[in-house]
N, C-alpha and C. Protein backbone atom coordinates (compact mmCIF):
# COMPACT_ATOMS: atom_id res chain seq x y z
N UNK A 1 -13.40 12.68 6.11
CA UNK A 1 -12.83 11.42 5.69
C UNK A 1 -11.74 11.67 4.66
N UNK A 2 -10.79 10.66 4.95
CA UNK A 2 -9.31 11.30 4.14
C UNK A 2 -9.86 9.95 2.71
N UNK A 3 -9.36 11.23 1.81
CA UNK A 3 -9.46 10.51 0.04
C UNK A 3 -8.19 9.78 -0.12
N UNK A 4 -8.58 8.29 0.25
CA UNK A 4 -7.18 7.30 -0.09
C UNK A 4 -6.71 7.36 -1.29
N UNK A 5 -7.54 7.35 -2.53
CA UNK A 5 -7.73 7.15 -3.46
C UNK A 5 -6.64 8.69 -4.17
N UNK A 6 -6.57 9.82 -3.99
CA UNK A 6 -6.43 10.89 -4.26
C UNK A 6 -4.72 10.77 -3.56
N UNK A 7 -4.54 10.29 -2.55
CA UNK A 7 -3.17 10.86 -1.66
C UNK A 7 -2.65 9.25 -2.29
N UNK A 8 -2.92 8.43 -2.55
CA UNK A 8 -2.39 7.14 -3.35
C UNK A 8 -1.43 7.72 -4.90
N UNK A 9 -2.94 8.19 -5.66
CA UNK A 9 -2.63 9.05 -6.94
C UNK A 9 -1.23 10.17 -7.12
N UNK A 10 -1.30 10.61 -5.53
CA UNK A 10 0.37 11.48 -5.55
C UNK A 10 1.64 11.04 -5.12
N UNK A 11 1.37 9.75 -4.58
CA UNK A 11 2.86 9.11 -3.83
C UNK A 11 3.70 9.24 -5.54
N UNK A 12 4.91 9.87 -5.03
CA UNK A 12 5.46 9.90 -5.99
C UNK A 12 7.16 8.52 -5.48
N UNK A 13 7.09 7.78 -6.25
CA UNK A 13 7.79 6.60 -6.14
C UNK A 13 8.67 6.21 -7.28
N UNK A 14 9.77 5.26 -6.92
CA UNK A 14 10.26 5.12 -8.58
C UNK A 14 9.49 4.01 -8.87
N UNK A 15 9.36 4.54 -10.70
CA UNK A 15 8.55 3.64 -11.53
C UNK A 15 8.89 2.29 -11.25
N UNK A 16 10.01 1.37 -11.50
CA UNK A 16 9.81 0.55 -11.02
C UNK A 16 9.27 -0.49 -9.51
N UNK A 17 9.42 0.27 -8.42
CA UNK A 17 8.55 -0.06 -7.73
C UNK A 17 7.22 0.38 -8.04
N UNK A 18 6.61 1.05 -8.49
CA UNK A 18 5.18 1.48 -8.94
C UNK A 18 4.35 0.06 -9.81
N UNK A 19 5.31 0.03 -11.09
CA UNK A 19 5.49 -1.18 -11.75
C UNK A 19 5.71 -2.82 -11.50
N UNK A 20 6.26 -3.45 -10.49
CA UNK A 20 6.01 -4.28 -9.83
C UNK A 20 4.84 -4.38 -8.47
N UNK A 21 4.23 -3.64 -8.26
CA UNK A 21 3.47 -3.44 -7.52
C UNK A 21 2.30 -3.68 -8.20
N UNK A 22 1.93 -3.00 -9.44
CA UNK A 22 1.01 -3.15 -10.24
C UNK A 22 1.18 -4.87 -10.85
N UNK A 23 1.98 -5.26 -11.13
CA UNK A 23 2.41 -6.81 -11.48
C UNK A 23 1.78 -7.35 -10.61
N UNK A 24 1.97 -7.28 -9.25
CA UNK A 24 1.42 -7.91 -7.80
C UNK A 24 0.26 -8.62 -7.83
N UNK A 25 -0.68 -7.08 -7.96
CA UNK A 25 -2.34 -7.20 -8.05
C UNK A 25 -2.80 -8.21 -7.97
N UNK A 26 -2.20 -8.88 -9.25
CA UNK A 26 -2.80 -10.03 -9.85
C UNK A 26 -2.96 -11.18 -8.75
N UNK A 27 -1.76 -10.81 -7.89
CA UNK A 27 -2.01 -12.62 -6.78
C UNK A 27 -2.32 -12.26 -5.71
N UNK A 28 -2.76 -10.72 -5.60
CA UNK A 28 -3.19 -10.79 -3.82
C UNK A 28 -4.09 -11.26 -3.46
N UNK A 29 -3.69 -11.57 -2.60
CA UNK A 29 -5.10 -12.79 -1.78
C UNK A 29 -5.05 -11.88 -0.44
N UNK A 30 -6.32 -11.14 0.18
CA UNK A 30 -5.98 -10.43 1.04
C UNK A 30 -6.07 -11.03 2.42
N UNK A 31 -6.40 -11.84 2.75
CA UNK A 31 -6.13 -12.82 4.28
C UNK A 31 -4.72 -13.42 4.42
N UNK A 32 -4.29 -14.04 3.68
CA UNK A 32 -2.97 -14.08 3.36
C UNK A 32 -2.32 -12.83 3.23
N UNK A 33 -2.21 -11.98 2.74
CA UNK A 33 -1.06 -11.11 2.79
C UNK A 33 -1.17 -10.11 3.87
N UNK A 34 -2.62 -9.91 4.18
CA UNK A 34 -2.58 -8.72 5.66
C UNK A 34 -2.12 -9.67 6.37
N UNK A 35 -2.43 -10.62 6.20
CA UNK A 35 -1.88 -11.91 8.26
C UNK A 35 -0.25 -11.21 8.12
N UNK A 36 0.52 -11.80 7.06
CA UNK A 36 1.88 -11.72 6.39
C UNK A 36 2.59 -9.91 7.06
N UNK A 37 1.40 -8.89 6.44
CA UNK A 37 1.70 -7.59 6.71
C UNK A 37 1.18 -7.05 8.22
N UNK A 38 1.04 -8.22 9.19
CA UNK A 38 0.94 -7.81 10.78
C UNK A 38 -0.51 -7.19 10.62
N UNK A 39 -1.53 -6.96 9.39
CA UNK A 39 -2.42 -5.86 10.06
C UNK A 39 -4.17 -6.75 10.11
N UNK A 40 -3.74 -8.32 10.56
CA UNK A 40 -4.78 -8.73 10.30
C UNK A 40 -6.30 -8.65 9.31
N UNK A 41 -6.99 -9.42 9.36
CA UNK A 41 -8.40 -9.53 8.99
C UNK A 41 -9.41 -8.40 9.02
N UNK A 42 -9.01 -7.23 8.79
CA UNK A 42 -10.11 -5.77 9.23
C UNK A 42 -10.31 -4.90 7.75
N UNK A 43 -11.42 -4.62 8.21
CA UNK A 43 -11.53 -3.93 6.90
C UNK A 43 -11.04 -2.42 6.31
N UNK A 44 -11.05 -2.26 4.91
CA UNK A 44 -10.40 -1.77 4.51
C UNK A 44 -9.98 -0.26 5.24
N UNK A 45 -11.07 0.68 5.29
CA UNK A 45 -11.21 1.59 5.95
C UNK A 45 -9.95 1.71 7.07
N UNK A 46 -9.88 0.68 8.17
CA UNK A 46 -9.09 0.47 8.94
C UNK A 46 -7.38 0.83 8.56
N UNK A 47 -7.66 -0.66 7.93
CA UNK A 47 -5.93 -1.26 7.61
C UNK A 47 -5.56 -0.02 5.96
N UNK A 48 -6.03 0.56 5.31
CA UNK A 48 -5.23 1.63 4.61
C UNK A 48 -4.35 2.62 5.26
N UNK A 49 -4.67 3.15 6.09
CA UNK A 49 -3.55 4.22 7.13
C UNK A 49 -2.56 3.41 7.66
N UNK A 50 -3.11 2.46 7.88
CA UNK A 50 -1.59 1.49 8.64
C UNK A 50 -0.49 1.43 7.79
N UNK A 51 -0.75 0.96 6.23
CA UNK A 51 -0.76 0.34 5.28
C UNK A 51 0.39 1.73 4.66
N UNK A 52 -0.39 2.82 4.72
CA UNK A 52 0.35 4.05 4.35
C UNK A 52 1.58 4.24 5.15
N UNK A 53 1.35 4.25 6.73
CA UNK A 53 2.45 4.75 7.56
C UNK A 53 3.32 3.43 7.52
N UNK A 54 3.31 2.36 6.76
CA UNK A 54 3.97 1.05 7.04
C UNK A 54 4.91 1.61 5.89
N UNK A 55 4.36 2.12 4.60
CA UNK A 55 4.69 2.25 3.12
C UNK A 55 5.71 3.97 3.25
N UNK A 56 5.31 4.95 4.07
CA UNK A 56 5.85 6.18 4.16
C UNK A 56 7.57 6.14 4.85
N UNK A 57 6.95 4.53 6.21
CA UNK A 57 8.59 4.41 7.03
C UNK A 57 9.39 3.52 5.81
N UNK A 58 9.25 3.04 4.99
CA UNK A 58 9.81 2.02 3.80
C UNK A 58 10.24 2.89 3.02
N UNK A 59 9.53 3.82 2.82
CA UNK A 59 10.16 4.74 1.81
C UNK A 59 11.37 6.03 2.47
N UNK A 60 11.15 6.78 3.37
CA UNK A 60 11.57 6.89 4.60
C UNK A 60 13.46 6.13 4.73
N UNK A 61 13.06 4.89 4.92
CA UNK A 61 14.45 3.99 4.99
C UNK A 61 15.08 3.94 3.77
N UNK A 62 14.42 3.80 2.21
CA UNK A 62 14.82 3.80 0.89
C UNK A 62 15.59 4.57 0.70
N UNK A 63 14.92 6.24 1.13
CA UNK A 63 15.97 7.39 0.53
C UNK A 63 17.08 7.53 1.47
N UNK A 64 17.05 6.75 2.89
CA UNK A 64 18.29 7.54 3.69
C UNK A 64 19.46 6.15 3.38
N UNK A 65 19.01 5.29 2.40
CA UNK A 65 19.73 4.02 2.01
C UNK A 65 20.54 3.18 3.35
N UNK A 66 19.54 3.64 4.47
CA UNK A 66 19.57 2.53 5.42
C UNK A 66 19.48 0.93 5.30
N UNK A 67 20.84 0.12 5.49
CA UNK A 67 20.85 -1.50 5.30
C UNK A 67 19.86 -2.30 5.52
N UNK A 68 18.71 -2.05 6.48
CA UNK A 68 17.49 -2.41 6.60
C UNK A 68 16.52 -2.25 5.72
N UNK A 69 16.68 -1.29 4.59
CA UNK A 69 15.34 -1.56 3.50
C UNK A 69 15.52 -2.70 3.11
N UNK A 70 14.07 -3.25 2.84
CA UNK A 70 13.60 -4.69 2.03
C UNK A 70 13.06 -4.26 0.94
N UNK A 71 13.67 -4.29 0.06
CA UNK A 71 12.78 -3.52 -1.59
C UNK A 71 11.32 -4.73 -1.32
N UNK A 72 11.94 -6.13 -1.18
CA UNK A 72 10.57 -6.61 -1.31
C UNK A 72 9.26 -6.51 -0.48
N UNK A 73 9.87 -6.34 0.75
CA UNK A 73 8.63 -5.65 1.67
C UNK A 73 7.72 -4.55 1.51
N UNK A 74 8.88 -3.58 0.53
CA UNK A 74 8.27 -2.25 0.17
C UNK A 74 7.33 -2.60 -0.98
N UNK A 75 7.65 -3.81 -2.07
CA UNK A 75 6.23 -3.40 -2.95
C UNK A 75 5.24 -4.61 -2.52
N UNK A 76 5.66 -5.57 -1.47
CA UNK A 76 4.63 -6.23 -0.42
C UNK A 76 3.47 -5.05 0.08
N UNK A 77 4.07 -4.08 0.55
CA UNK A 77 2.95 -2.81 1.02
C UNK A 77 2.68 -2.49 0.04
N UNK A 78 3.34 -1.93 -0.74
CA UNK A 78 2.47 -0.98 -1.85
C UNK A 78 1.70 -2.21 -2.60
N UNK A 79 1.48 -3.68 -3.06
CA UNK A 79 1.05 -4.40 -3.73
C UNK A 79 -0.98 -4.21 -2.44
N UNK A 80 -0.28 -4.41 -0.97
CA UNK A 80 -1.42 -4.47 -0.47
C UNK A 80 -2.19 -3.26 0.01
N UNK A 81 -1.44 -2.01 -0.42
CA UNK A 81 -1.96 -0.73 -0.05
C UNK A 81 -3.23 -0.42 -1.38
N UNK A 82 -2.40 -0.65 -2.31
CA UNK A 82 -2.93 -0.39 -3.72
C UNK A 82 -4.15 -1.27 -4.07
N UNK A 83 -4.69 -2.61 -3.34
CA UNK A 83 -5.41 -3.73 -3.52
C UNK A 83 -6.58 -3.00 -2.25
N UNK A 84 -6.39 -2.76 -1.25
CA UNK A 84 -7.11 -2.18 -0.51
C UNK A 84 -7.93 -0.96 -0.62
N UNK A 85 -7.20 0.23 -1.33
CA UNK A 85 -7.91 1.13 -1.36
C UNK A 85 -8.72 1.05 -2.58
N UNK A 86 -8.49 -0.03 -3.45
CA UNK A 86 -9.72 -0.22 -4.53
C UNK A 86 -11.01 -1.20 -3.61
N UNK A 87 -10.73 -1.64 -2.36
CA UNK A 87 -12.11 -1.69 -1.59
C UNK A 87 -12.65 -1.00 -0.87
N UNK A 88 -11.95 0.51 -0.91
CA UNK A 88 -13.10 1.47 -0.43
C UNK A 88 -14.18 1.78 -0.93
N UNK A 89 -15.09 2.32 -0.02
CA UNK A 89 -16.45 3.13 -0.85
C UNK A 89 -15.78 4.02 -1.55
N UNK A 90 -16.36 4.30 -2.50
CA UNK A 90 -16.54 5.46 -3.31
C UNK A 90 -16.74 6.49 -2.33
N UNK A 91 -16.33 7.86 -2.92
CA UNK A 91 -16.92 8.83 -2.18
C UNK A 91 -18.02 9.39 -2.83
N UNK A 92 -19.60 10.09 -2.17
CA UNK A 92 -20.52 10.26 -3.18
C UNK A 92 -20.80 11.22 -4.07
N UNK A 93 -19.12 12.11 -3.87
CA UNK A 93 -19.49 12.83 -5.30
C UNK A 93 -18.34 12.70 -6.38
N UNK A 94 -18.05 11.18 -6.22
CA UNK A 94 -16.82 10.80 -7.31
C UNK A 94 -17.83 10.61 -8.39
N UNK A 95 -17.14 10.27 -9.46
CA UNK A 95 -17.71 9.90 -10.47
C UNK A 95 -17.00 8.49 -11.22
């Protein structure tokens, strides 16, 4: 089982998207924003990998400064990537 929690901890991003993302938190409502982010009603386990490869092609488009990045879409994912993987299990020899 892949450690969301651990490969989250290394995305290396600019601070301010990191920083508005963390701002986010506060209003996600997650039925509302997965409907919004195409990855429906499923649980977490599921929709985090989506969530990643949704957040990797965003970032992906950022650095090649393709006219199609949406800065706001990008911390839309990272607001619901980051809200999700705090509903994973624990793993049982975290602490």
């Amino acid at each position: 089982m892949t450690d969301f929690r651990a490969l989250l901890a290394t995305l290396r991003r600019p601070r301010l998207l990191i920083r508005a993302a963390h701002c986010g938190l506060v209003d996600y409502k997650r039925d509302r924003h997965l409907r919004r982010l195409a990855c429906g009603s499923i649980s977490p386990e599921r929709v985090v990998p989506r969530l990643l490869a949704e957040e990797e092609r965003l970032e992906e488009t950022r650095r090649t400064g393709e006219a199609g990045y949406c800065v706001a879409r990008h911390i839309e994912v990272l607001i619901a990537l980051m809200a999700e993987v705090r509903l994973l299990p624990r793993p049982p020899n975290a602490v």
